[in-house]
C-alpha atoms as a PDB file:
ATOM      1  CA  UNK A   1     -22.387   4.814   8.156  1.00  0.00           C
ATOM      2  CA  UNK A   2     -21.234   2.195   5.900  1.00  0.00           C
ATOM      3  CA  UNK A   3     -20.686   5.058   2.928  1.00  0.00           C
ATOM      4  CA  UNK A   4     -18.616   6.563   5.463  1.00  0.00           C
ATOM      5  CA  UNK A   5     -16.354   3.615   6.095  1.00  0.00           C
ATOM      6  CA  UNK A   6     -15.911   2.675   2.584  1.00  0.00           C
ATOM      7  CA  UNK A   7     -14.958   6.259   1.778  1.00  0.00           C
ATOM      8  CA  UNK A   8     -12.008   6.632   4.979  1.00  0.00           C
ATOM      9  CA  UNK A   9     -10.845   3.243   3.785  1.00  0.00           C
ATOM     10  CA  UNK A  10     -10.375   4.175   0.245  1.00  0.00           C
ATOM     11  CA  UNK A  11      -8.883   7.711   1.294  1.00  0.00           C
ATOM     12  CA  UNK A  12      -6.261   6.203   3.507  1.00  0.00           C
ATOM     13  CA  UNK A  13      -2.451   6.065   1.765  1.00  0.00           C
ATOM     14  CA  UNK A  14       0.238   4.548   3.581  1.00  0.00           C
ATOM     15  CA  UNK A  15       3.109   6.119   4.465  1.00  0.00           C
ATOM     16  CA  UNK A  16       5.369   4.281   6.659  1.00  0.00           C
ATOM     17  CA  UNK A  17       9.066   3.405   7.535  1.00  0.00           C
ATOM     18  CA  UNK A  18       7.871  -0.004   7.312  1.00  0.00           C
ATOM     19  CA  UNK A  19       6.584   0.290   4.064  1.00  0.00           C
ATOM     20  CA  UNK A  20       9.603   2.317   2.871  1.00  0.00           C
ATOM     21  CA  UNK A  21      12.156  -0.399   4.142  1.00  0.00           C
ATOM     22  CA  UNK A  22      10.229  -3.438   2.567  1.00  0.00           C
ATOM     23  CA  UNK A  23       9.957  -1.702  -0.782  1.00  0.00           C
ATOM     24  CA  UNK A  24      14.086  -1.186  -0.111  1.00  0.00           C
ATOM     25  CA  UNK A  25      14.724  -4.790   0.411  1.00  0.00           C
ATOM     26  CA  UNK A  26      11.970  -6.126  -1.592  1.00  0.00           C
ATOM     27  CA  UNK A  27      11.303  -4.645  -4.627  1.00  0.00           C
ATOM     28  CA  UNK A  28      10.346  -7.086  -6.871  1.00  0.00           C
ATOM     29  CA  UNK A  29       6.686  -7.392  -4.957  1.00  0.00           C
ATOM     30  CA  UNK A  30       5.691  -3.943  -5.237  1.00  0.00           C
ATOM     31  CA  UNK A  31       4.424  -2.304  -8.765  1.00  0.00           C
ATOM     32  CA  UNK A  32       5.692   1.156 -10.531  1.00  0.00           C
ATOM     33  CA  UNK A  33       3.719   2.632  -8.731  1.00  0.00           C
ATOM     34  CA  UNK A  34       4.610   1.305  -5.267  1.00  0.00           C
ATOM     35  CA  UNK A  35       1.605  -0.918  -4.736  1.00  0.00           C
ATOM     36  CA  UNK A  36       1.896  -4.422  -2.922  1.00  0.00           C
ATOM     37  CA  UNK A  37       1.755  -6.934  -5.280  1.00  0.00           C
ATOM     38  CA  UNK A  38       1.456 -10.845  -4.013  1.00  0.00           C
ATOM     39  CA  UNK A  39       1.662 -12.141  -7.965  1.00  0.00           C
ATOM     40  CA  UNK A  40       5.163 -12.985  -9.699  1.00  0.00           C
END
């Protein structure tokens, strides 16, 4: 059950408007290759 958790989790992409629009007004805290990034 726990294998089966860990694998959904890591299968899961987002894909949201919310995503989209942060990424639109803040760039600078997401990578190349669109991943959330807390370090500058």
């Amino acid at each position: 059950m726990l294998r089966d958790n860990q694998q959904f989790n890591e299968s899961i992409k987002s894909n949201s408007a919310f995503l989209d629009e942060l990424r639109q007004k803040m760039p600078e805290f997401f990578t190349a290759l669109n991943i959330f990034s807390k370090t500058l």
